[in-house]
C-alpha atoms as a PDB file:
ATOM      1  CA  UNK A   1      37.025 -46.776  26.292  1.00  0.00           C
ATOM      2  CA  UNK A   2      35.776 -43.686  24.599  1.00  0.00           C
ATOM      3  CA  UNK A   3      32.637 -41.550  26.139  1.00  0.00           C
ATOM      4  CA  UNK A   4      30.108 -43.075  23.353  1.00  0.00           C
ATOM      5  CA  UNK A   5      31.603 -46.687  23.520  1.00  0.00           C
ATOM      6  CA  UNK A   6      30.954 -46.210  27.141  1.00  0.00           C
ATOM      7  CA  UNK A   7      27.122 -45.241  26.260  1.00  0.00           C
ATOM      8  CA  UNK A   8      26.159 -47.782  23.483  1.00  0.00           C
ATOM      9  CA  UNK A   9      27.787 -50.482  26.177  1.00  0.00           C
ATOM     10  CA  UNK A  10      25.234 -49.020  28.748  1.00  0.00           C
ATOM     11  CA  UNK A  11      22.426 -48.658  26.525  1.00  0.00           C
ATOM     12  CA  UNK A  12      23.132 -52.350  25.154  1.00  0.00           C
ATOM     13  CA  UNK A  13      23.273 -53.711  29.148  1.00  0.00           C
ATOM     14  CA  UNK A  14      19.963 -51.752  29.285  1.00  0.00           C
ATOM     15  CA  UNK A  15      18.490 -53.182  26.324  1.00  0.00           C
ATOM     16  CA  UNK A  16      19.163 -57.072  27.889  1.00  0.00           C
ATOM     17  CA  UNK A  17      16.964 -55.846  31.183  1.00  0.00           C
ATOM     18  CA  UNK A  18      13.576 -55.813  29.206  1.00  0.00           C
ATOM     19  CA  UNK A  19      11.422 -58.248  28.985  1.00  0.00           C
ATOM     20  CA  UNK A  20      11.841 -59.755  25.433  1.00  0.00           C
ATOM     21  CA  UNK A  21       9.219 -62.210  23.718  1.00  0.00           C
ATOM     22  CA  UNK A  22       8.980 -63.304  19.905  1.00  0.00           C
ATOM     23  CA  UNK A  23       6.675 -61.028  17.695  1.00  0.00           C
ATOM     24  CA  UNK A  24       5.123 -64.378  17.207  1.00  0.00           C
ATOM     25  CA  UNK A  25       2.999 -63.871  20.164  1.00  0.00           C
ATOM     26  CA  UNK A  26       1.028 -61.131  18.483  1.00  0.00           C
ATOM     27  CA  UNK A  27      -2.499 -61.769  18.796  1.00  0.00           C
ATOM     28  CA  UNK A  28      -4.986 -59.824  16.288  1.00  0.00           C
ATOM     29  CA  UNK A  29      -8.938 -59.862  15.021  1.00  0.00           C
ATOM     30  CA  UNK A  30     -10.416 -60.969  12.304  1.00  0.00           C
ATOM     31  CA  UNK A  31     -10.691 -57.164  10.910  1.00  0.00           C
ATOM     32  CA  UNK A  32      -6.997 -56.843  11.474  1.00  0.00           C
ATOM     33  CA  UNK A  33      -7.317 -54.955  15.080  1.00  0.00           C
ATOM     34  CA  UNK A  34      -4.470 -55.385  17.508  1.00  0.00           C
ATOM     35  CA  UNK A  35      -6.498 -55.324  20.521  1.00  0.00           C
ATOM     36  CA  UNK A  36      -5.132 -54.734  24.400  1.00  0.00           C
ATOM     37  CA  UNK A  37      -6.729 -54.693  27.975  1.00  0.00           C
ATOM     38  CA  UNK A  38      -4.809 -51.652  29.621  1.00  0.00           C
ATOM     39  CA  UNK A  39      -5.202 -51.482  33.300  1.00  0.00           C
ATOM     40  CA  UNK A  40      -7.864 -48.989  33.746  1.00  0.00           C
ATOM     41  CA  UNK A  41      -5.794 -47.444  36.733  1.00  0.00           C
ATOM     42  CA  UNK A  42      -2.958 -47.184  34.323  1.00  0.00           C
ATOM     43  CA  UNK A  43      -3.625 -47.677  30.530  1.00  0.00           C
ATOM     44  CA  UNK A  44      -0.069 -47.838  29.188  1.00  0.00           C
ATOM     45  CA  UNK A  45       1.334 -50.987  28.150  1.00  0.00           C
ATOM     46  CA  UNK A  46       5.195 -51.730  27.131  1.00  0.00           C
ATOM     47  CA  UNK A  47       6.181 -54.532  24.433  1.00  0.00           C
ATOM     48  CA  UNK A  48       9.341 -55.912  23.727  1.00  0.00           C
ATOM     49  CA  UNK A  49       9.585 -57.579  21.044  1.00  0.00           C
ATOM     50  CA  UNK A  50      12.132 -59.589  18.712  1.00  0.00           C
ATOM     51  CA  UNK A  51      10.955 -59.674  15.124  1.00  0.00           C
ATOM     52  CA  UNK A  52      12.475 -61.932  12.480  1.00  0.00           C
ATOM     53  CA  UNK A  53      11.658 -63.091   9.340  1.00  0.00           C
ATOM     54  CA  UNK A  54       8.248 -64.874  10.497  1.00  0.00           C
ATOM     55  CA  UNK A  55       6.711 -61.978  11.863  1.00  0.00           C
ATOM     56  CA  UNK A  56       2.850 -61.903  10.132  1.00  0.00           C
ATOM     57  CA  UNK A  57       2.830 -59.795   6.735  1.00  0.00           C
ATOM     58  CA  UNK A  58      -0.298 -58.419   7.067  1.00  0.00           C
ATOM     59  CA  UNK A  59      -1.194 -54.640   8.445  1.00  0.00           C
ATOM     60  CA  UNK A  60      -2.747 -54.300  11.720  1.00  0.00           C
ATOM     61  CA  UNK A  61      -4.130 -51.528  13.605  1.00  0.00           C
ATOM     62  CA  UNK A  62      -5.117 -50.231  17.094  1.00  0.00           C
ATOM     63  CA  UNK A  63      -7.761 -47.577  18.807  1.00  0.00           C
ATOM     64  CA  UNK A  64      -4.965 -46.646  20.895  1.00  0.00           C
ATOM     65  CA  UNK A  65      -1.547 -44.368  20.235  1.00  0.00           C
ATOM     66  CA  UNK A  66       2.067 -46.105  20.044  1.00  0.00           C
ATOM     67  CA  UNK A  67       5.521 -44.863  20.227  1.00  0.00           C
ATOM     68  CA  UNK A  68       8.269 -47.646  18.902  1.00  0.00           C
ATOM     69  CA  UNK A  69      11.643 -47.675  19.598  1.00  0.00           C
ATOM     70  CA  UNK A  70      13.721 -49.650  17.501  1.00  0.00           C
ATOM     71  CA  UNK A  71      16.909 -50.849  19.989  1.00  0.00           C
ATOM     72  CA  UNK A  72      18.876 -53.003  18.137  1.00  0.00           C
ATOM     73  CA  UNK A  73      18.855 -54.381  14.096  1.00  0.00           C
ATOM     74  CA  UNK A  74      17.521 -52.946  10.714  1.00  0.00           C
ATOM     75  CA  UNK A  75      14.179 -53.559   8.861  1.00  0.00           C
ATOM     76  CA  UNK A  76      11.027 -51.276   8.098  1.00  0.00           C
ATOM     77  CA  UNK A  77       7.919 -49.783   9.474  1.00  0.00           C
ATOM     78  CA  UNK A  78       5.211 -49.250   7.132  1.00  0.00           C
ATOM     79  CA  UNK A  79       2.573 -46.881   8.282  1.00  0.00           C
ATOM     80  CA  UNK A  80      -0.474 -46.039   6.266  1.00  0.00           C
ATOM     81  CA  UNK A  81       1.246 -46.921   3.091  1.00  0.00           C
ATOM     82  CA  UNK A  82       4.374 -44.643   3.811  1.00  0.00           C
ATOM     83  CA  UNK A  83       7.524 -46.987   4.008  1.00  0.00           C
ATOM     84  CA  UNK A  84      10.619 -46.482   6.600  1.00  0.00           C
ATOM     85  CA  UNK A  85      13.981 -47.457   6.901  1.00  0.00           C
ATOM     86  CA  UNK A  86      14.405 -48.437  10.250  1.00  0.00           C
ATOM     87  CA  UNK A  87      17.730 -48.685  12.429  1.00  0.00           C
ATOM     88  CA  UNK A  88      18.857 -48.612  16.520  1.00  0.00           C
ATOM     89  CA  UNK A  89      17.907 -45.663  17.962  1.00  0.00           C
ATOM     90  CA  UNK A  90      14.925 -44.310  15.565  1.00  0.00           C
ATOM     91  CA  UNK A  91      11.544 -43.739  17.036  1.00  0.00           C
ATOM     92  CA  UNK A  92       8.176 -44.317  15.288  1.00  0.00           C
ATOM     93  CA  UNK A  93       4.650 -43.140  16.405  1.00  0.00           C
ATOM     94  CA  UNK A  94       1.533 -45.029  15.121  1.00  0.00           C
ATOM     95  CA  UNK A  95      -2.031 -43.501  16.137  1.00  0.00           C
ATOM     96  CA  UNK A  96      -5.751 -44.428  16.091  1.00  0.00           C
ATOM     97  CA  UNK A  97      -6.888 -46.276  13.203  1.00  0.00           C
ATOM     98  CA  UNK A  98      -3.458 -46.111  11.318  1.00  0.00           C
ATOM     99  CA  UNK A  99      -2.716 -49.705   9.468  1.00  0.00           C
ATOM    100  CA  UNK A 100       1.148 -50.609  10.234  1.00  0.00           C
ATOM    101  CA  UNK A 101       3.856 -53.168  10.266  1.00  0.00           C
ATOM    102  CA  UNK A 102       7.251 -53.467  11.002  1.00  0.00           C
ATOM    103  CA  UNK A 103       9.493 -55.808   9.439  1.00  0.00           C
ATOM    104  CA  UNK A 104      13.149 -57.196  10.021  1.00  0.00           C
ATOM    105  CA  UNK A 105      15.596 -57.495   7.705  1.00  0.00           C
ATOM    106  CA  UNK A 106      16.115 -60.782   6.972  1.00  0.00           C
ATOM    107  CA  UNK A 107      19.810 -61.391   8.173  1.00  0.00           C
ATOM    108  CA  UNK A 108      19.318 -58.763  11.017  1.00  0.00           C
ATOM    109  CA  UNK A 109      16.314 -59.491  13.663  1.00  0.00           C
ATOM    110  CA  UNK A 110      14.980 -56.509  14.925  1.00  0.00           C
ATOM    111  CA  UNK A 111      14.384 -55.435  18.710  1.00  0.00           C
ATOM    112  CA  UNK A 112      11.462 -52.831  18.650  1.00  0.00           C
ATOM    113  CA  UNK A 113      10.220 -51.822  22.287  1.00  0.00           C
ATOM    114  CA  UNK A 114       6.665 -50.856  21.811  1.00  0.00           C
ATOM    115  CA  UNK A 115       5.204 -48.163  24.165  1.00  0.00           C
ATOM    116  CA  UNK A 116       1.090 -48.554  24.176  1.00  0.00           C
ATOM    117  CA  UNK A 117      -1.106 -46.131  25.486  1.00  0.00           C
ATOM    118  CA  UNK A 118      -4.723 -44.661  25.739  1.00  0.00           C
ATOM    119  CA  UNK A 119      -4.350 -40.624  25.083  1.00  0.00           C
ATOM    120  CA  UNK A 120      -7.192 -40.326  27.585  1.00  0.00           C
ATOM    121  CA  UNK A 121      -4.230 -40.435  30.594  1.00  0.00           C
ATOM    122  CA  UNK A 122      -2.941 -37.364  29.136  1.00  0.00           C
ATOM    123  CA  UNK A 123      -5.841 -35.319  27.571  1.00  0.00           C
ATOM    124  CA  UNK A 124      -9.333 -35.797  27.679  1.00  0.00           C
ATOM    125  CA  UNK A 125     -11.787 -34.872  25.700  1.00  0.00           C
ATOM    126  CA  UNK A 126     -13.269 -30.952  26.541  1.00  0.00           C
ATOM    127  CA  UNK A 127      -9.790 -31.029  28.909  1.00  0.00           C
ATOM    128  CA  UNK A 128      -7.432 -27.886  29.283  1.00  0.00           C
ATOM    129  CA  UNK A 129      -5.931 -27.346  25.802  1.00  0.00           C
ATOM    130  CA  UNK A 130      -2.198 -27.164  27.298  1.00  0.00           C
ATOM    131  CA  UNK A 131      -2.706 -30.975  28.008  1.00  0.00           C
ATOM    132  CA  UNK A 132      -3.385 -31.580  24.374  1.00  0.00           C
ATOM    133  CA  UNK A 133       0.084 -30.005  23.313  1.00  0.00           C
ATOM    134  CA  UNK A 134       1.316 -33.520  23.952  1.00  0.00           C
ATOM    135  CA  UNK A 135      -0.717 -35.550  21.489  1.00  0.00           C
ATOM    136  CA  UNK A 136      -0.697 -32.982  18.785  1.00  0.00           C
ATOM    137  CA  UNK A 137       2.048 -35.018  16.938  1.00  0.00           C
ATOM    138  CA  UNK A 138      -0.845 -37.822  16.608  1.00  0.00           C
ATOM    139  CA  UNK A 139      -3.472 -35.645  14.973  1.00  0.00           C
ATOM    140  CA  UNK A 140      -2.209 -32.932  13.182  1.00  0.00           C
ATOM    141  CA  UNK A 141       0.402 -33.736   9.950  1.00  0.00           C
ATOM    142  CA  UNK A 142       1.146 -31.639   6.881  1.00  0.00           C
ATOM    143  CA  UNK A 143       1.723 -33.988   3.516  1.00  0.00           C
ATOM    144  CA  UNK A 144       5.509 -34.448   4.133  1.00  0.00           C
ATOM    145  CA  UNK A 145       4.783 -35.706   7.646  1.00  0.00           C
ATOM    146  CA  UNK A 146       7.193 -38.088   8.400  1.00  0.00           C
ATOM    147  CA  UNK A 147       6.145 -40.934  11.412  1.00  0.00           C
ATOM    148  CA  UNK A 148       9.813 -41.532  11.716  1.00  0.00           C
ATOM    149  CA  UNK A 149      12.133 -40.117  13.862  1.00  0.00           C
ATOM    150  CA  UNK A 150      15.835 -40.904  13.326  1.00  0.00           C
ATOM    151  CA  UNK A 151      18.403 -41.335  15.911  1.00  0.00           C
ATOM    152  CA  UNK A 152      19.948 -38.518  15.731  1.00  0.00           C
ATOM    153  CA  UNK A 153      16.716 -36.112  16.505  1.00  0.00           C
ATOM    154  CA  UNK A 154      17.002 -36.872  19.771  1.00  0.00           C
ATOM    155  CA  UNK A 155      19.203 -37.436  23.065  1.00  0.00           C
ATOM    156  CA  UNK A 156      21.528 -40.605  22.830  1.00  0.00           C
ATOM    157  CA  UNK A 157      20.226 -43.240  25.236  1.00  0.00           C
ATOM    158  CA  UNK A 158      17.095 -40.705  26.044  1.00  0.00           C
ATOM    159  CA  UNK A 159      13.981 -42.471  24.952  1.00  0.00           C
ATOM    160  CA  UNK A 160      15.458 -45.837  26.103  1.00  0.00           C
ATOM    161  CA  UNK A 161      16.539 -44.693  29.494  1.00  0.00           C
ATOM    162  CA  UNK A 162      12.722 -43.480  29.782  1.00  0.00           C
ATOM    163  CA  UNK A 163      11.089 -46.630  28.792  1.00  0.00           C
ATOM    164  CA  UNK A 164      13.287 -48.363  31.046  1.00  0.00           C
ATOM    165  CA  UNK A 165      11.673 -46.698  34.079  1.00  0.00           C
ATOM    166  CA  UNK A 166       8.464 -46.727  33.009  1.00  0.00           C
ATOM    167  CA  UNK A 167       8.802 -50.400  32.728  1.00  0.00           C
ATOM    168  CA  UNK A 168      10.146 -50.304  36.023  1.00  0.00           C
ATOM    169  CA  UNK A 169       7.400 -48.739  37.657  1.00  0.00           C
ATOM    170  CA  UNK A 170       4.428 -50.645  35.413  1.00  0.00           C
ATOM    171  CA  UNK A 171       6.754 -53.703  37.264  1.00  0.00           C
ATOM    172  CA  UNK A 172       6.795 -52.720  41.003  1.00  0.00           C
ATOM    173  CA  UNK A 173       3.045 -51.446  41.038  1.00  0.00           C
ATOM    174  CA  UNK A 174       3.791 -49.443  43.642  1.00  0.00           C
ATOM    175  CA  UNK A 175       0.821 -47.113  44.741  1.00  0.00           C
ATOM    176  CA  UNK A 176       1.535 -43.826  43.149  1.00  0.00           C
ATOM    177  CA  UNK A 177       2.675 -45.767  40.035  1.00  0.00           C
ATOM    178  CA  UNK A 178       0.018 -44.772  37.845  1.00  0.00           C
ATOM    179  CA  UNK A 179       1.361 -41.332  38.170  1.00  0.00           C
ATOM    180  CA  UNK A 180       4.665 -41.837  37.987  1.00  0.00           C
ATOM    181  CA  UNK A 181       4.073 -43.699  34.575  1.00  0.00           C
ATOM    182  CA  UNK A 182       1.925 -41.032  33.172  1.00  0.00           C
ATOM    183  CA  UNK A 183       5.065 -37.850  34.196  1.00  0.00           C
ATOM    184  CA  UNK A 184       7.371 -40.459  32.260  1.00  0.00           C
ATOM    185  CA  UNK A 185       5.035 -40.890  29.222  1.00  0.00           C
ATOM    186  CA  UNK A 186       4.802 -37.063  29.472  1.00  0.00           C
ATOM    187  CA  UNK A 187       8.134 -36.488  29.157  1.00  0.00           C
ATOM    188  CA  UNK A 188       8.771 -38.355  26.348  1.00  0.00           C
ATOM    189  CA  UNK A 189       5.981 -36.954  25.008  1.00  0.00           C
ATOM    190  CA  UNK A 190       7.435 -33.458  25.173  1.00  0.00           C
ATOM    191  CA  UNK A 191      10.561 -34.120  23.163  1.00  0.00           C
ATOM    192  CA  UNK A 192       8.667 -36.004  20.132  1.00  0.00           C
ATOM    193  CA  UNK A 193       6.573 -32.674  20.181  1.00  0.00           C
ATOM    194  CA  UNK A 194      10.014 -30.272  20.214  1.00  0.00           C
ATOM    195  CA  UNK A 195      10.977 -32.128  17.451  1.00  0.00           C
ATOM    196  CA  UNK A 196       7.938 -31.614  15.252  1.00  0.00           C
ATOM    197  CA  UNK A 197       7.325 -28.128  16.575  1.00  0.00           C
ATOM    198  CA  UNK A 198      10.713 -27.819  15.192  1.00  0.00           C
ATOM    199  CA  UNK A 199      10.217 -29.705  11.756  1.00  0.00           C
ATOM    200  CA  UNK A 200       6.933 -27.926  11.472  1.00  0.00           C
ATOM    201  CA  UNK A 201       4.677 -30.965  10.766  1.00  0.00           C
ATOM    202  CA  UNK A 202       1.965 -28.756   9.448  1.00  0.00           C
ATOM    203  CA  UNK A 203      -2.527 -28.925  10.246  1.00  0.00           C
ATOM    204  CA  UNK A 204      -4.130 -31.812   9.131  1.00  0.00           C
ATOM    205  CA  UNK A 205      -6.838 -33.713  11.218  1.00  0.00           C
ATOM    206  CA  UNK A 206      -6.322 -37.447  10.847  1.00  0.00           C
ATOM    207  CA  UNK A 207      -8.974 -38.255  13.234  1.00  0.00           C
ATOM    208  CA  UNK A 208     -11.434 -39.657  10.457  1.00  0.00           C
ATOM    209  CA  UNK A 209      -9.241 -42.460   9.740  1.00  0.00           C
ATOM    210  CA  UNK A 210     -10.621 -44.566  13.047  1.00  0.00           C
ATOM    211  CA  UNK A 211     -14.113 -44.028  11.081  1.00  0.00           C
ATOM    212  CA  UNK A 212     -13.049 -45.312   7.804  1.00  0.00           C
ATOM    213  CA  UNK A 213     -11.348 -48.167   9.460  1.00  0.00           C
ATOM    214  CA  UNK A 214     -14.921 -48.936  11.241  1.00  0.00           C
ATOM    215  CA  UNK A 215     -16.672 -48.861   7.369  1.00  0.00           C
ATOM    216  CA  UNK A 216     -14.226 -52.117   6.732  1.00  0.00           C
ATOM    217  CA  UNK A 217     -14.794 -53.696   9.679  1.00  0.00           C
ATOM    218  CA  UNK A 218     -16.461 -56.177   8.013  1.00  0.00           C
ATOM    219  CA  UNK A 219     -14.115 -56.341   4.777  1.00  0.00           C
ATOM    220  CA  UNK A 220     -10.875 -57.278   6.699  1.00  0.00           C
ATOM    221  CA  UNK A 221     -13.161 -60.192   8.610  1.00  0.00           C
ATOM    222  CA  UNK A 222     -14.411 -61.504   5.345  1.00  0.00           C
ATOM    223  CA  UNK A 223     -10.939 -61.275   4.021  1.00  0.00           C
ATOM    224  CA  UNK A 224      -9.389 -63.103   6.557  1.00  0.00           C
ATOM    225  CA  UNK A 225     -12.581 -65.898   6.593  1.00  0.00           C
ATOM    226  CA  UNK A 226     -12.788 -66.647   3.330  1.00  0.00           C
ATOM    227  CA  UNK A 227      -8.872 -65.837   1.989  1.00  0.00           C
ATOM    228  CA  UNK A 228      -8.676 -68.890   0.170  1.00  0.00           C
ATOM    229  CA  UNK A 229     -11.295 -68.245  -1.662  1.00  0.00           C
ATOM    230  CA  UNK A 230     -11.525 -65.989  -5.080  1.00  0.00           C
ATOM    231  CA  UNK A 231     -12.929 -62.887  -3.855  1.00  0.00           C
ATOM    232  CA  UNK A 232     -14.258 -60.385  -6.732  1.00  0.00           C
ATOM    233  CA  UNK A 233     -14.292 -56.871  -6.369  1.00  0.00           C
ATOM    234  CA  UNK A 234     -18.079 -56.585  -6.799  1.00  0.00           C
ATOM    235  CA  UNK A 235     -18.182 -58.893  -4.002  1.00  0.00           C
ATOM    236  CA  UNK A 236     -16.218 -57.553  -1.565  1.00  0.00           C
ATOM    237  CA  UNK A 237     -17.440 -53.831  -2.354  1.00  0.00           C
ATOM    238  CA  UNK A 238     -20.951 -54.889  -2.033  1.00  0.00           C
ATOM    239  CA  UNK A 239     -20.043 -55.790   1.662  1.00  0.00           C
ATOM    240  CA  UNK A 240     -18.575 -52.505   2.181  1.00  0.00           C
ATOM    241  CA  UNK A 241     -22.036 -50.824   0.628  1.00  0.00           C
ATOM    242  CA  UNK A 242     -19.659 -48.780  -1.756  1.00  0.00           C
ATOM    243  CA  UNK A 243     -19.396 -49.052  -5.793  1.00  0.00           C
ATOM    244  CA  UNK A 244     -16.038 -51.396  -6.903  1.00  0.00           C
ATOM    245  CA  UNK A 245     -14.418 -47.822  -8.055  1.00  0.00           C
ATOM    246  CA  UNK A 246     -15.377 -46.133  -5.081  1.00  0.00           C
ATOM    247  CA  UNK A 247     -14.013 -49.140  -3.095  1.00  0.00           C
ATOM    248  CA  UNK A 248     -10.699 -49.673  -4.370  1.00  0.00           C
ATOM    249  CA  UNK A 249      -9.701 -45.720  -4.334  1.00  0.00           C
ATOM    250  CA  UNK A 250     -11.071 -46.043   0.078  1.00  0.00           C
ATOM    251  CA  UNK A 251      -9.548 -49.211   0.662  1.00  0.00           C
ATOM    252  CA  UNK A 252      -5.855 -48.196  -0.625  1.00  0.00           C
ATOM    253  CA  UNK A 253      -6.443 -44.934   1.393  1.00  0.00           C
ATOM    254  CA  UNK A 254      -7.427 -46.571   4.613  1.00  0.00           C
ATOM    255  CA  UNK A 255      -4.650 -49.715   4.473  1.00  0.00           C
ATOM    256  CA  UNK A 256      -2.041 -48.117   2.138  1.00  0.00           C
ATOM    257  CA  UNK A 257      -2.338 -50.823  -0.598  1.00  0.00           C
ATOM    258  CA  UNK A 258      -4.948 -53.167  -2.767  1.00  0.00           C
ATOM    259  CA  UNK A 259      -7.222 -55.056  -2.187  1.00  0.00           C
ATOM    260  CA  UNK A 260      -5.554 -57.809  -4.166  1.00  0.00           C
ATOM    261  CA  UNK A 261      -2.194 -57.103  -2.679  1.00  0.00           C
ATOM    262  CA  UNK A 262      -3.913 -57.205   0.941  1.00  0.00           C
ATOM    263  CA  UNK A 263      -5.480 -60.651   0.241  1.00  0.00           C
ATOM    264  CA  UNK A 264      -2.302 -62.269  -0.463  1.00  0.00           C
ATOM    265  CA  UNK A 265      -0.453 -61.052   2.044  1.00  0.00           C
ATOM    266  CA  UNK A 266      -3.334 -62.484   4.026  1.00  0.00           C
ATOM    267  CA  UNK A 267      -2.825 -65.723   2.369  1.00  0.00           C
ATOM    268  CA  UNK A 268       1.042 -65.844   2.857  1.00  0.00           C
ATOM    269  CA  UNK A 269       0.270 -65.082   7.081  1.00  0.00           C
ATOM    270  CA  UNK A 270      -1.905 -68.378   6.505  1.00  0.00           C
ATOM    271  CA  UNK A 271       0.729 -70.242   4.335  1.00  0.00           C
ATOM    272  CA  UNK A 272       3.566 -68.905   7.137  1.00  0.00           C
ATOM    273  CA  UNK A 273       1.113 -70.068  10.058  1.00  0.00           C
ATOM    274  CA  UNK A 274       1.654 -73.823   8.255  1.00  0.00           C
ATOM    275  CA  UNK A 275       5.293 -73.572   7.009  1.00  0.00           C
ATOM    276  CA  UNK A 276       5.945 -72.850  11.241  1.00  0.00           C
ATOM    277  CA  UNK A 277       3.153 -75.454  13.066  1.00  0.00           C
ATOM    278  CA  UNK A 278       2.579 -78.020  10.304  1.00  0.00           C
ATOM    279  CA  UNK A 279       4.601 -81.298   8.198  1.00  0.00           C
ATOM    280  CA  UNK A 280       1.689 -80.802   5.329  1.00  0.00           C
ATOM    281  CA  UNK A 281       3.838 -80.195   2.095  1.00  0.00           C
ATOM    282  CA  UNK A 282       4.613 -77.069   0.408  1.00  0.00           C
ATOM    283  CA  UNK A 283       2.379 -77.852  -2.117  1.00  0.00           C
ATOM    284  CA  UNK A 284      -0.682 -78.841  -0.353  1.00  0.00           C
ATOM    285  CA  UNK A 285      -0.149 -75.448   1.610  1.00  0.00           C
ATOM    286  CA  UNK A 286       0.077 -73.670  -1.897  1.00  0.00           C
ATOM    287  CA  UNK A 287      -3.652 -75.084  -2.244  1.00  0.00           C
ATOM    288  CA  UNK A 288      -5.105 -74.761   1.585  1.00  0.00           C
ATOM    289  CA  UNK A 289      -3.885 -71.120   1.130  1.00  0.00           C
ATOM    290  CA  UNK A 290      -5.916 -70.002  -1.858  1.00  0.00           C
ATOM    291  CA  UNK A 291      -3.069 -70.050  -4.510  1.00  0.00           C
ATOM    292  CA  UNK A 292      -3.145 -72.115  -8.364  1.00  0.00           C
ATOM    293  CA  UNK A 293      -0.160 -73.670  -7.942  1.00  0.00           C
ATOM    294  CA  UNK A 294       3.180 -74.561  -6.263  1.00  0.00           C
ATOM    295  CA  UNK A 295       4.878 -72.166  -8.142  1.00  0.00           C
ATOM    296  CA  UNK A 296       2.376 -69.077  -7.472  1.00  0.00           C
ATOM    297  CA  UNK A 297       2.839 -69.342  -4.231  1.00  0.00           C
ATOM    298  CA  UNK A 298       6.419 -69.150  -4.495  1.00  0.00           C
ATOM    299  CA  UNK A 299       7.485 -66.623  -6.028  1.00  0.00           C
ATOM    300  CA  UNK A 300       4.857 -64.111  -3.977  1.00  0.00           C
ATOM    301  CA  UNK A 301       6.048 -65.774  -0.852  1.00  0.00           C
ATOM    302  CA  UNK A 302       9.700 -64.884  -2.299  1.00  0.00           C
ATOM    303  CA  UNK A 303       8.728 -61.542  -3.047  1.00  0.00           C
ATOM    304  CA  UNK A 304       6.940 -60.762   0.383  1.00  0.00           C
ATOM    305  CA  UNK A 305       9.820 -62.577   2.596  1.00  0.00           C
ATOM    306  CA  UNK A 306      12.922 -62.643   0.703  1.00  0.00           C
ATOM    307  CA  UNK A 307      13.122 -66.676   0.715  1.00  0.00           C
ATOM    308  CA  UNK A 308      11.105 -69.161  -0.799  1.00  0.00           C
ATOM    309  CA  UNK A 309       8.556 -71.358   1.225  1.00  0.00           C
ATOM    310  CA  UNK A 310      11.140 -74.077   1.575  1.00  0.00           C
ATOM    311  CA  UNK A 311      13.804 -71.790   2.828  1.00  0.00           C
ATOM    312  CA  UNK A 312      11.841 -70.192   5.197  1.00  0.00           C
ATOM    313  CA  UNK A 313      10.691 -73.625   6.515  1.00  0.00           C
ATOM    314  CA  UNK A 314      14.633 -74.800   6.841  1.00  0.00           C
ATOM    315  CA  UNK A 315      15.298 -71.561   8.260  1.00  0.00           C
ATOM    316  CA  UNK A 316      13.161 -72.176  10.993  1.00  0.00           C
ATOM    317  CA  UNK A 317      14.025 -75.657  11.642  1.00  0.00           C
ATOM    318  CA  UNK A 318      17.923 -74.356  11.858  1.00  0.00           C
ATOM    319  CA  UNK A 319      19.010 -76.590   8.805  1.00  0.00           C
END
């Protein structure tokens, strides 16, 4: 056995001693928030996670930063309306406020492990300005910013071999574990900055996207209360105290697409949520979900997913 067959043979015996649940377990709010409780003593968090063709359509977003390591399959990560082409090895960071999904191909699941974590462990507001040197990555991007970083930008077996141990420690709790966890996260840290130091990612504060995701707060929770029903643009932009022009130019800038494209996507989570947990017909879904017809639904399901209602539902069911 060659030197990198050795490797990917480690890395995939690695891979098997995480933790892996279904991206099904995803919990989020009715504004689209993916919400955590960190430990306070220790606020990272580490999820792996197997996504498949289920996995909810629908952007999310979190007040904390992410780094997502993609260890096995293909699919895409879509970040503030900027699309990737995701394989093994390739990294992702998400921050505050940004709307994102990720996405398996459909005859590949995907095994993303998802590294969660308040930037206050690192840097603190008013803090020494060295410490902030890790996080720059997160707030500072020039217009070809890319959130992606391939394989190949860093150390085979690197990033992996990090979040191993830092799911190792989160695991034993010892007593020093908290910093342990945080010299781990600051390592890795340290090479996603190299990299962009050395791809010069350019000086633009993105901090202001948290606060426009706080001025549709209340949008996403109408959306996702009322999905079913025909929502106007007047009606929705009223909500959001902004004119329907105004609106639509803010709203594609904050989730990276329309409003009209972001309510059925909400719909097809909702038709998805009965395909999976229900016997009620494809048609009477069609209708419960907000859509004209039978055939409506369709073919947006089988432009979202790939596979008609029906397919998905057999899919499932292993028939």
């Amino acid at each position: 056995m060659t030197q990198g067959a050795r490797k990917r043979a480690e890395d995939r015996k690695t891979l098997e001693d995480f933790p892996w649940a279904s991206s099904r377990t995803l919990r989020f709010t009715a504004q689209g928030e993916f919400p955590l409780a960190f430990p306070p003593e220790c606020p990272v968090l580490l999820h792996c996670l197997e996504f498949s063709m289920e996995h909810p359509l629908t952007p999310s977003y979190h007040e904390h930063l992410e780094i997502t390591l993609i260890g096995e399959g293909r699919g895409r990560y879509t970040v503030d309306g900027c699309r990737y082409e995701l394989s093994a090895g390739d990294l992702v960071i998400v921050g505050r406020g940004e709307f994102h999904l990720i996405e398996a191909d459909f005859r590949t699941p995907l095994k993303a492990i998802s590294l969660h974590f308040m930037p206050e462990l690192v840097s603190t507001p008013g803090g020494a300005s060295l410490d902030f040197e890790y996080l720059r990555p997160f707030h500072y991007r020039g217009k070809a910013f890319s959130r992606r970083l391939p394989a190949v930008a860093v150390p085979e077996g690197w990033t992996l071999g990090l979040m191993r141990r830092i799911q190792q420690e989160i695991a034993a709790r010892s007593e020093d574990y908290p910093l342990a966890v945080k010299t781990l996260l600051c390592d890795l840290l340290l090479g996603i900055s190299r990299h962009y130091r050395r791809t010069g990612p350019g000086r633009v504060l993105r901090d202001q996207r948290v606060l426009d995701c706080e001025r549709l707060r209340d949008v996403f929770a109408f959306i996702k209360g009322n999905c079913r029903e025909t929502l106007s643009l007047g009606q929705v932009s009223r909500l959001a105290r902004m004119s329907p022009a105004y609106f639509c130019r803010f709203f594609k800038g904050v989730t990276g697409t329309t409003l009209t494209e972001y309510v059925l996507r909400t719909r097809i989570d909702r038709g998805m949520e009965f395909l999976s947990n229900s016997s009620l017909s494809v048609t009477d879904i069609a209708y419960k979900t907000g859509f004209s017809s039978h055939s409506y639904f369709d073919r947006v399901f089988k432009r979202l997913k790939g596979v008609t209602p029906l397919e998905y539902r057999r899919r499932l069911k292993g028939y």
